[in-house]
Structures are given as C-alpha cells and as structure tokens.
Protein backbone atom coordinates (compact mmCIF):
# COMPACT_ATOMS: atom_id res chain seq x y z
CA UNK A 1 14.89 23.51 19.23
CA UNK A 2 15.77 26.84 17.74
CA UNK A 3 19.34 27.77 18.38
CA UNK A 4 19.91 31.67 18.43
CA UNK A 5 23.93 32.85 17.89
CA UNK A 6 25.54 29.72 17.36
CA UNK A 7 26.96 30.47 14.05
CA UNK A 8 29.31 33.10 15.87
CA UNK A 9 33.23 32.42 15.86
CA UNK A 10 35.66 31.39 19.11
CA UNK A 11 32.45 28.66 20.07
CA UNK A 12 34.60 26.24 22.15
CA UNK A 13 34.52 22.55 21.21
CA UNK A 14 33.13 21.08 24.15
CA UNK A 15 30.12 23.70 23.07
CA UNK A 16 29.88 23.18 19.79
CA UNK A 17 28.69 18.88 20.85
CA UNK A 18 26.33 20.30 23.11
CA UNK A 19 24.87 22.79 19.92
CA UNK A 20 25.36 19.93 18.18
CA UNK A 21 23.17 17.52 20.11
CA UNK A 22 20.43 20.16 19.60
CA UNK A 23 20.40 20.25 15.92
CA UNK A 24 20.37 16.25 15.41
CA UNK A 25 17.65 15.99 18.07
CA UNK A 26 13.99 14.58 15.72
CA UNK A 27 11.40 12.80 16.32
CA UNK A 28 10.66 11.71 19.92
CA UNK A 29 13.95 13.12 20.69
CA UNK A 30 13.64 16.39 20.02
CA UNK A 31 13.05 19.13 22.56
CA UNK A 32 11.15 22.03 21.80
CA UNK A 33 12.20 25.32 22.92
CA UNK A 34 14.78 28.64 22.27
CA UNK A 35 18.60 27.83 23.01
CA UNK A 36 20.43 30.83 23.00
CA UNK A 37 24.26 30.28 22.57
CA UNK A 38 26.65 33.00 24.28
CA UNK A 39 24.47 34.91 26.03
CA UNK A 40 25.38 37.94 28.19
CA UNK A 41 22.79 38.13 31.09
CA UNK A 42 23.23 41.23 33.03
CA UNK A 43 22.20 41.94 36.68
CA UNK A 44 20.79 44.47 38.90
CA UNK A 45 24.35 46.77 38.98
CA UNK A 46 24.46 46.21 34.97
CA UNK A 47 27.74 43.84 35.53
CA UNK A 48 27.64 41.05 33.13
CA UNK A 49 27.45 37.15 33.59
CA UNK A 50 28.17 35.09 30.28
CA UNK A 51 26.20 31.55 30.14
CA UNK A 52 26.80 29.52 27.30
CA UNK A 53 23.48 28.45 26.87
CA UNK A 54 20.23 30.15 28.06
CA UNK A 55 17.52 27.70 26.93
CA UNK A 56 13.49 28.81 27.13
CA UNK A 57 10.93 26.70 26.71
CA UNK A 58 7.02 26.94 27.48
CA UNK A 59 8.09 24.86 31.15
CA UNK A 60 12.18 25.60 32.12
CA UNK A 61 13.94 28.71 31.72
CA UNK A 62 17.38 27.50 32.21
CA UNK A 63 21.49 28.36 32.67
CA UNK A 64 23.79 25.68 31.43
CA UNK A 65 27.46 25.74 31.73
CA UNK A 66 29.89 23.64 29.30
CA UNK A 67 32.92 22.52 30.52
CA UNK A 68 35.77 20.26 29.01
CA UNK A 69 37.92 18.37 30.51
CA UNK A 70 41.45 19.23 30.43
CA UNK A 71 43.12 16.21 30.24
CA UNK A 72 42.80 12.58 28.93
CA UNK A 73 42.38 11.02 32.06
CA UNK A 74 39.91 8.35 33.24
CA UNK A 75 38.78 8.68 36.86
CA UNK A 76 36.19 10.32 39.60
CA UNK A 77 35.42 14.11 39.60
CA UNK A 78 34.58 15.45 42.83
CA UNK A 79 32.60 18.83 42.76
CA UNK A 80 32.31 19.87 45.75
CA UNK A 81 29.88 23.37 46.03
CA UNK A 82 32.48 25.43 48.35
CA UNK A 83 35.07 23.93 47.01
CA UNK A 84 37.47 23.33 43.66
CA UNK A 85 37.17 20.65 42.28
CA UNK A 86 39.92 18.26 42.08
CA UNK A 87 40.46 14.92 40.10
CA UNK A 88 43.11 11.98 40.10
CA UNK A 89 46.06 12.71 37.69
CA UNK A 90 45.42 16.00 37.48
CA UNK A 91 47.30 19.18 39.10
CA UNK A 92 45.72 21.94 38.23
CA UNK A 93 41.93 22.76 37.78
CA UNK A 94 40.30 19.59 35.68
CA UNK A 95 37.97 21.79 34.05
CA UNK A 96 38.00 25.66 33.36
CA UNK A 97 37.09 28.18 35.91
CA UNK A 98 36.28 31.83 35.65
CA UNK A 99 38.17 34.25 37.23
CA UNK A 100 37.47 35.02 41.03
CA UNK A 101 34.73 31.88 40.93
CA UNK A 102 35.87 29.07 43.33
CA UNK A 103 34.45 26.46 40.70
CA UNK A 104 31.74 26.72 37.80
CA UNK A 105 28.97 26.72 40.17
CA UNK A 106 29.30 30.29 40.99
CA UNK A 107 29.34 31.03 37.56
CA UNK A 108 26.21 29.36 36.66
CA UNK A 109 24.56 30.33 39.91
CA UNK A 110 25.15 33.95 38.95
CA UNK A 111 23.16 33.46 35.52
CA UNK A 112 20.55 32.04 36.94
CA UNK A 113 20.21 34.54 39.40
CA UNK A 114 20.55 37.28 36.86
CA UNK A 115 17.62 35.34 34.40
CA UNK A 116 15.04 35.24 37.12
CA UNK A 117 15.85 39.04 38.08
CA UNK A 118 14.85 40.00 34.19
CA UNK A 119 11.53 37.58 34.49
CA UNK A 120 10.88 39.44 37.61
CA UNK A 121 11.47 42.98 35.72
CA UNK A 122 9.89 41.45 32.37
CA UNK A 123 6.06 40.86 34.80
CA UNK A 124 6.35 36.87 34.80
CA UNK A 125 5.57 35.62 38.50
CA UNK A 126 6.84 31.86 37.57
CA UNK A 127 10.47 32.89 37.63
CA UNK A 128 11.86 29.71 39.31
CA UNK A 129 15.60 29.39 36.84
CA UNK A 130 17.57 25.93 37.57
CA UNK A 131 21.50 25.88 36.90
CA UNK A 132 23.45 22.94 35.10
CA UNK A 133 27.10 22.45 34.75
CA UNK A 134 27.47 20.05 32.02
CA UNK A 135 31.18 18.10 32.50
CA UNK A 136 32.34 16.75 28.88
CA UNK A 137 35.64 14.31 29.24
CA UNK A 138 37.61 13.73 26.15
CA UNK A 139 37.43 11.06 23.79
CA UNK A 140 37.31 7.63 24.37
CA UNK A 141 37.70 9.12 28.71
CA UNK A 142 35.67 7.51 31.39
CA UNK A 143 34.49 9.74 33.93
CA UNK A 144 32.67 9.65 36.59
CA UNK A 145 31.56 12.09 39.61
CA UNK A 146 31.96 11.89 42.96
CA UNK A 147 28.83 12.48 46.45
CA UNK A 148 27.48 15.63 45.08
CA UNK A 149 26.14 18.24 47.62
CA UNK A 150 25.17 21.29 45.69
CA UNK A 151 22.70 23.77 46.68
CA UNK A 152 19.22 23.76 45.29
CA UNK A 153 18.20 23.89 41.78
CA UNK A 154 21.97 23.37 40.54
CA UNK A 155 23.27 20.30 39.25
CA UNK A 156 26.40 18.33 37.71
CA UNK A 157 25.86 16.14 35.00
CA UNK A 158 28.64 14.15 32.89
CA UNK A 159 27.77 15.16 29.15
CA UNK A 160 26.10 12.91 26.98
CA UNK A 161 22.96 13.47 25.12
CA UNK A 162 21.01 10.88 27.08
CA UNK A 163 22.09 12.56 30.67
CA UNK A 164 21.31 15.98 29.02
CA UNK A 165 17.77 15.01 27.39
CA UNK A 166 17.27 13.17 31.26
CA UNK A 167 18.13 16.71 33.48
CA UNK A 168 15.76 18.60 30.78
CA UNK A 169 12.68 16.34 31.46
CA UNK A 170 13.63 16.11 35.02
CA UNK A 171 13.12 19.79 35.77
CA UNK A 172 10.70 20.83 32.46
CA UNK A 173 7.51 20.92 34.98
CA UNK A 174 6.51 24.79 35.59
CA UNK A 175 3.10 24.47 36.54
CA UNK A 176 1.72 27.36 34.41
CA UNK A 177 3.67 27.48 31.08
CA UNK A 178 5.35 30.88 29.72
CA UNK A 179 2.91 31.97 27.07
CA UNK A 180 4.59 33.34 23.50
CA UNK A 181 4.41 37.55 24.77
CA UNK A 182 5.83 36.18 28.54
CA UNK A 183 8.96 34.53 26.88
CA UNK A 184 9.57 37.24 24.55
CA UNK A 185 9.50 40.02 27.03
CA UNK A 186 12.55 37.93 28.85
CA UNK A 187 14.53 37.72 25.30
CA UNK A 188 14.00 41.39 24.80
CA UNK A 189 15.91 42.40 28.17
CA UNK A 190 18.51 39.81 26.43
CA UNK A 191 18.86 42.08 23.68
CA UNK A 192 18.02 38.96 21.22
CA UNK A 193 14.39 40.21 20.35
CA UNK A 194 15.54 40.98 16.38
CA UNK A 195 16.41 37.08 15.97
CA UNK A 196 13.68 35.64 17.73
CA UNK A 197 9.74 37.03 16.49
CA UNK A 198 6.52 35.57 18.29
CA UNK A 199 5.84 33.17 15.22
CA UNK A 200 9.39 31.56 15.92
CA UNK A 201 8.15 30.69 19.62
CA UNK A 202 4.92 30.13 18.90
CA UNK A 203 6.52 27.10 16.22
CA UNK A 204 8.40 25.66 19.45
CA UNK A 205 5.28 25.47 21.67
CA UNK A 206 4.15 28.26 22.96
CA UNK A 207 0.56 28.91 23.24
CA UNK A 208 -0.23 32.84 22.19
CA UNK A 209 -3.37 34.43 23.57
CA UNK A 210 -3.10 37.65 21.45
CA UNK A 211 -3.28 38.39 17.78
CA UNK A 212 -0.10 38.70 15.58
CA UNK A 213 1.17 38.84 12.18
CA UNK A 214 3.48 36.61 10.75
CA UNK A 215 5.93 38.11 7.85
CA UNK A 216 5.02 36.44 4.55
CA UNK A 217 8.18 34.52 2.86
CA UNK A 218 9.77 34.32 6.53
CA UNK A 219 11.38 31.13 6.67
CA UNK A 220 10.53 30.56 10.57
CA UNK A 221 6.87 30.87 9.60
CA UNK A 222 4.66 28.25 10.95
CA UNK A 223 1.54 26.58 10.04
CA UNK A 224 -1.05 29.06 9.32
CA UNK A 225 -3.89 27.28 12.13
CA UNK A 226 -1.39 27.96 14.75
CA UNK A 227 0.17 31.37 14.34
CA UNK A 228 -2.89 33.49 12.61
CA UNK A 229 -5.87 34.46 14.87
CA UNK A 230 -8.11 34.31 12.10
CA UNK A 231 -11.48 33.88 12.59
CA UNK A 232 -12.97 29.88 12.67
CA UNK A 233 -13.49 28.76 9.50
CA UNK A 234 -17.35 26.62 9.46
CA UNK A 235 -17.12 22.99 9.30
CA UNK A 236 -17.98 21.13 6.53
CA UNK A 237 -21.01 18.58 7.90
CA UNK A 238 -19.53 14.70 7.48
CA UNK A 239 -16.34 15.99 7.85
CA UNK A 240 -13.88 15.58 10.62
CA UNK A 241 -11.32 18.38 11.52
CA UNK A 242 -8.01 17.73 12.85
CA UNK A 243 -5.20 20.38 13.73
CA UNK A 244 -3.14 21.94 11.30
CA UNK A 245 0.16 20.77 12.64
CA UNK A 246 -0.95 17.03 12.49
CA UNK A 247 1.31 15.08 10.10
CA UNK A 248 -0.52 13.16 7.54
CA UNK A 249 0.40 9.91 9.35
CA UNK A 250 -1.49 10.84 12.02
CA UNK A 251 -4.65 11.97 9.52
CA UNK A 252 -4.38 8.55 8.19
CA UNK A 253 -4.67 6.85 11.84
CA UNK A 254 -7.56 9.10 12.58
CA UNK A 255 -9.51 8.51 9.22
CA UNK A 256 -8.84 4.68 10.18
CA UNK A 257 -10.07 5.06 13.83
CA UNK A 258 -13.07 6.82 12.43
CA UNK A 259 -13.78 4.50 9.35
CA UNK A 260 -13.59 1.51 11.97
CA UNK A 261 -15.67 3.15 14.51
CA UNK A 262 -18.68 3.69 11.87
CA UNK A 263 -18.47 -0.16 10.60
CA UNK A 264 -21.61 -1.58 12.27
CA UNK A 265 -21.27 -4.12 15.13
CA UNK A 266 -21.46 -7.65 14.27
CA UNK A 267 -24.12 -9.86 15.88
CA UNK A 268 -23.24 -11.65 18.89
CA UNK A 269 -23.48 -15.50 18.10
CA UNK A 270 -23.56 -17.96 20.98
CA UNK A 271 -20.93 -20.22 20.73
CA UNK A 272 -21.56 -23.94 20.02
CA UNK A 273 -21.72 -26.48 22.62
CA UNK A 274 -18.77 -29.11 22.62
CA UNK A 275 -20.59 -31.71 23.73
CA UNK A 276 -21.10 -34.92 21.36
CA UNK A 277 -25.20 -35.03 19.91
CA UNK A 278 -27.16 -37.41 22.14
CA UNK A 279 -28.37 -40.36 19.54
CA UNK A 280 -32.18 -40.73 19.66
CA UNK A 281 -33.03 -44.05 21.63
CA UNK A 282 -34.31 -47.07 19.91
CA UNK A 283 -37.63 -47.50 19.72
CA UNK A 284 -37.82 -51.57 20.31
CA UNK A 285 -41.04 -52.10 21.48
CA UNK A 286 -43.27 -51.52 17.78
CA UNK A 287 -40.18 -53.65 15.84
CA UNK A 288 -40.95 -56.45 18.40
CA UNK A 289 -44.83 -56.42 18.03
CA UNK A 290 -44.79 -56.39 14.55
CA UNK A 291 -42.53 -59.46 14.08
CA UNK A 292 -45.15 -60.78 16.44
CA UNK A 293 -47.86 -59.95 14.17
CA UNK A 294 -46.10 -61.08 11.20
CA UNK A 295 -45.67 -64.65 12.30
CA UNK A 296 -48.72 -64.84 13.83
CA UNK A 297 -50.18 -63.96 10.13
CA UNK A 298 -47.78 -66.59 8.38
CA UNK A 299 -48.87 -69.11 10.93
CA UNK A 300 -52.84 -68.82 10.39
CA UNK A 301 -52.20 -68.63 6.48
CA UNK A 302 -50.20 -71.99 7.10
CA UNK A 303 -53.59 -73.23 9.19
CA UNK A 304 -56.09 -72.20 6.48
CA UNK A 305 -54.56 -73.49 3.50
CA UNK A 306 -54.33 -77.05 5.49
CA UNK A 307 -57.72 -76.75 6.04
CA UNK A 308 -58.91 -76.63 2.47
CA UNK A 309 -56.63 -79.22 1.00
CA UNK A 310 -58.35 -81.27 4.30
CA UNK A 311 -62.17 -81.18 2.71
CA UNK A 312 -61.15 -80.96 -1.00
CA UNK A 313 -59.61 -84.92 -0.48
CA UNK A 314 -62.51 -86.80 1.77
CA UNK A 315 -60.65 -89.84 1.63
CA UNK A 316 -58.15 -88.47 3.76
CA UNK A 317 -58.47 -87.80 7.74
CA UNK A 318 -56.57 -86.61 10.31
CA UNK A 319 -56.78 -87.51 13.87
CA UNK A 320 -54.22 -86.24 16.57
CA UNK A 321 -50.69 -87.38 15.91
CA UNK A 322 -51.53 -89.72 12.79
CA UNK A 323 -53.11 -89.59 9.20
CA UNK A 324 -55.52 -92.60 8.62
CA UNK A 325 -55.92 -92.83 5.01
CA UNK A 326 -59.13 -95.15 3.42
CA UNK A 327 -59.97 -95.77 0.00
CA UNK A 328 -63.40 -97.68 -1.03
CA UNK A 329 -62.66 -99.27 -4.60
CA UNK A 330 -65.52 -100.87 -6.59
CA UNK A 331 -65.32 -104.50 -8.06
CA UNK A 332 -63.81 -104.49 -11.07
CA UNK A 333 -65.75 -105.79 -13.89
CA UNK A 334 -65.11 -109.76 -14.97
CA UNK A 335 -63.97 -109.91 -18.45
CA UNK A 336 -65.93 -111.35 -21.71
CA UNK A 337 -63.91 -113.95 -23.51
CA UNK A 338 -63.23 -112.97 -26.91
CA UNK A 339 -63.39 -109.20 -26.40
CA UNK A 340 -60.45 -106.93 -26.27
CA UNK A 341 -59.24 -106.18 -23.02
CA UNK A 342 -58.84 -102.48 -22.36
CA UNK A 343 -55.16 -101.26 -21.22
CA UNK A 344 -54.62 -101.50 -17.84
CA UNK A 345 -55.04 -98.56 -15.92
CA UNK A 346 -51.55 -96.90 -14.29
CA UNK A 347 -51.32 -97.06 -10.78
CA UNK A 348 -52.58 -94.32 -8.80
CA UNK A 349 -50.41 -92.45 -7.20
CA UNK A 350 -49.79 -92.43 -3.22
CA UNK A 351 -51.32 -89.80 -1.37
CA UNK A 352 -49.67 -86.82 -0.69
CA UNK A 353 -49.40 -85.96 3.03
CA UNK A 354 -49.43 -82.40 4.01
CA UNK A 355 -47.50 -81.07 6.81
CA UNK A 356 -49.69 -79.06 8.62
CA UNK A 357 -47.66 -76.28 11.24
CA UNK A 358 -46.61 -78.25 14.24
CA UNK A 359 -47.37 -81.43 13.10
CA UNK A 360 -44.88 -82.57 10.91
C-alpha cells in the first residue's frame, strides 16, 4: 500500500504502528491501495474534519481513527455509540476525544460523511464510506471490548494487524470497483493530487480505461504492460504470453503446466489379473495306452523268440504244463581187439529249458 504524508512530524505513536503495519505488509499480506496519513476532509460549509487515515482502494474508500490507550491497564472497554466510553481503573476518558465529540465515533462518522460528500461532488455513484475506530492498549495490556451497538457501517476494533487486515477484507466488496480517473478525482478534492499520479494507482490495482503517460525515471513507475496504452504487440506463433506483472515464479509454473500438458498421453494398460495360472490338466489316457502297447510288444517278442528256439531243437517238446524231452542214440560200435580205442567222447550237456512267458 502506498502511504501518502506519513513522513510529516507530531505523527502520534499509536499512529505511527498502524503506518507501520502498512509498510511491513508483503506477500499474501499485503493490501493494495492509497493510505493517506493526516488528512483534512472538508464538508459542505468548508469546516474541516481531520482523519488519520483515509485509505482508497479499487473496493473500500475508508475513515479510520487511531486511538491509544491512556493508561496501562488490563480490562473491558465499553463503547457505547451515545455514550463515553468508560473503562475499569480509569477516571477520566480511556482514550482521546475531540473536542465537543461525545466519543471518537462522531469524529470518524463526520469523515466519512465528509468523503462520500466529495465522491458525490467528484461524479462516482458507489460512494458507500465505512468508519473504523481502531483502539491500541499499551504494551504488554490486555484489552478487551465490551456489547457493541454502533450504528451502521462504523466499527470498534482492538488494534492488531490481524484484526485490522480482518475489518479490511470484511468490508473491501464494492460491487463495481473505482477505476484509476474515479479515485483520483476524490484525491484531488483532498488536495493530495501532486503526490499521488494515475501510474501510482494504477501500480496498486486500479484498472484505467483511458490513455496516460507515465514520467520516465519516476520511481512510482510501473510495469510498462500495465500503465502504457500502447498498441498490442503480435504474438510470436509457439509462444505463450503471460502478463507483464507476473513474477518469474509464476512464468516458471506456467511453462511447466504447459510443457506437461503437451507430453503425449500414455497408453492405458489393463491391469493384470491376480489370480494364480490354471496348470494344464494331465493328459493320462495316451501315457496309459502306450504302456499298454509297450508290454503287449515285449510280450509277443518274448512268444516269438520261444517259438524258434522250439523248431531249431526237434528233440525237445512241449506239452501244457511240462517239457518231455527224448533223445534216440544209435548203438555204439563194438570195439576191434588190438586197435586203438578212440578217446571217449565228453558228456553232452543237459538240455537247456527255456522259460517261455507264463510258463515258468
């Protein structure tokens, strides 16, 4: 947020934590807009109404009053709204009031009166201005507040940056945003229109519809694709364009998003069944006729080879269950005396019986 007059001298403490809360504000925390610091906002009879901040942003034009605690005291502020506004341990006024205002209500009621009179006078029909009255207890001080009943569109908060950043989201929701020219008509009838050009609010989010130059060298200058209405640039083919203002982490993302979009899609595979590989069944039947076959071969061999020893021996027979065996010798011859008697002859042998299949 751009802070306007809050290098100025007298700033109170309790509104120099606020200013400071503003500055240290990055990142996600950080609220975009103009906070103007001591600003003067006159009405219709040209009296004056001082507000210590004045903030402006694209959704909330706004009237914030800072107020400090008095005393170190710990306790429950009640604030009423036609009322002052008392607090345990303390006598006098806990906070500081403006003179001839009942409480700090009427003072920031008054500013926010006087801001929507100026949108009014400056042609914005969106003029709706909340109040806040920001309550800051000392150090190391717990405070709390009391039933509220305050009229509408003002509010008491107890300051801290978290309640602070939680009332600005709360009522940043103007329907149609302020454009750049709207918001800088309203800080010309502030008289702030020399420290605030249409390149500074177009930098804090406003959206500009017209034209403009921005000073070279000026140190509030934005990024050239969103303050000059230059003409469109053609697009390189292949290329993709991304705005100006997008950091180069985000340029990385979207070169990654695009690479991974281009990478073609993988083919689906089914997935694999879980369930165990039936075995193939045994085939029994052709193992049992062949050892069929095979013996039945091995027996007829056994048949046909006893069937050829059987007519190469006639002297041998078989009948069922018995082997008759008959041999028919001639007479042997009577011997001459005197003659040499040949050597006898060696006994023949005994027949050999064969064992025929089955009958053994």
């Amino acid at each position: 947020m751009k802070i306007v007059n809050g290098e100025r001298a007298g700033i109170p403490g309790s509104e120099q934590t606020v200013l400071g809360w503003l500055r240290k504000a990055t990142g996600p925390y950080r609220l975009d807009g103009i906070a103007i610091s001591g600003c003067f906002v006159p009405d219709q009879r040209g009296n004056q109404a001082e507000a210590d901040l004045v903030l402006i942003t694209p959704r909330l034009c706004a009237a914030i009053e800072v107020k400090g605690i008095r005393q170190a005291v710990s306790g429950t502020l009640l604030c009423p709204a036609n009322g002052r506004w008392t607090m345990p341990g303390v006598c006098d006024e806990p906070v500081h009031v403006r003179g001839g205002d009942l409480n700090p209500l009427e003072q920031a009621r008054a500013c926010t009166l006087n801001l929507k009179n100026l949108a009014v006078k400056s042609g914005i029909t969106d003029t709706f201005v909340p109040g806040l009255v920001l309550v800051l207890p000392q150090h190391r001080q717990n405070v709390n507040l009391g039933p509220k009943s305050l009229p509408r569109g003002m509010d008491v908060r107890i300051g801290s940056m978290k309640e602070f950043r939680a009332w600005f989201r709360a009522n940043e929701r103007r329907k149609s945003p302020w454009t750049a020219q709207q918001a800088l008509a309203l800080i010309r009838e502030l008289h702030f229109d020399s420290e605030i050009t249409l390149a500074d609010l177009v930098a804090e989010g406003f959206e500009s519809h017209e034209p403009f130059a921005v000073p070279s060298g000026s140190a509030s200058q934005p990024d050239s694709a969103r303050t000059e209405a230059a003409e469109p640039r053609p697009v390189p083919l292949g290329r993709t364009t991304l705005p100006a203002y997008t950091t180069r982490a985000a340029t990385t993302s979207a070169v990654r998003r695009t690479a991974r979009a281009s990478r073609p899609t993988p083919p689906v595979v089914p997935p694999r069944s879980t369930a165990p590989a039936r075995k193939p069944a045994r085939r029994v039947a052709p193992k049992v006729f062949g050892a069929a076959v095979a013996l039945a071969l091995l027996t007829g061999g056994w048949w046909v080879f006893g069937q050829g020893a059987d007519r190469a021996d006639p002297r041998e027979t078989t009948t069922t269950g018995e082997i008759t065996q008959s041999i028919t010798d001639a007479p042997a011859p009577t011997p001459t005396a005197g003659a040499e008697q040949p050597p006898a002859a060696p006994p023949a042998p005994s027949p050999t019986r064969n064992c025929y299949p089955f009958n053994c």
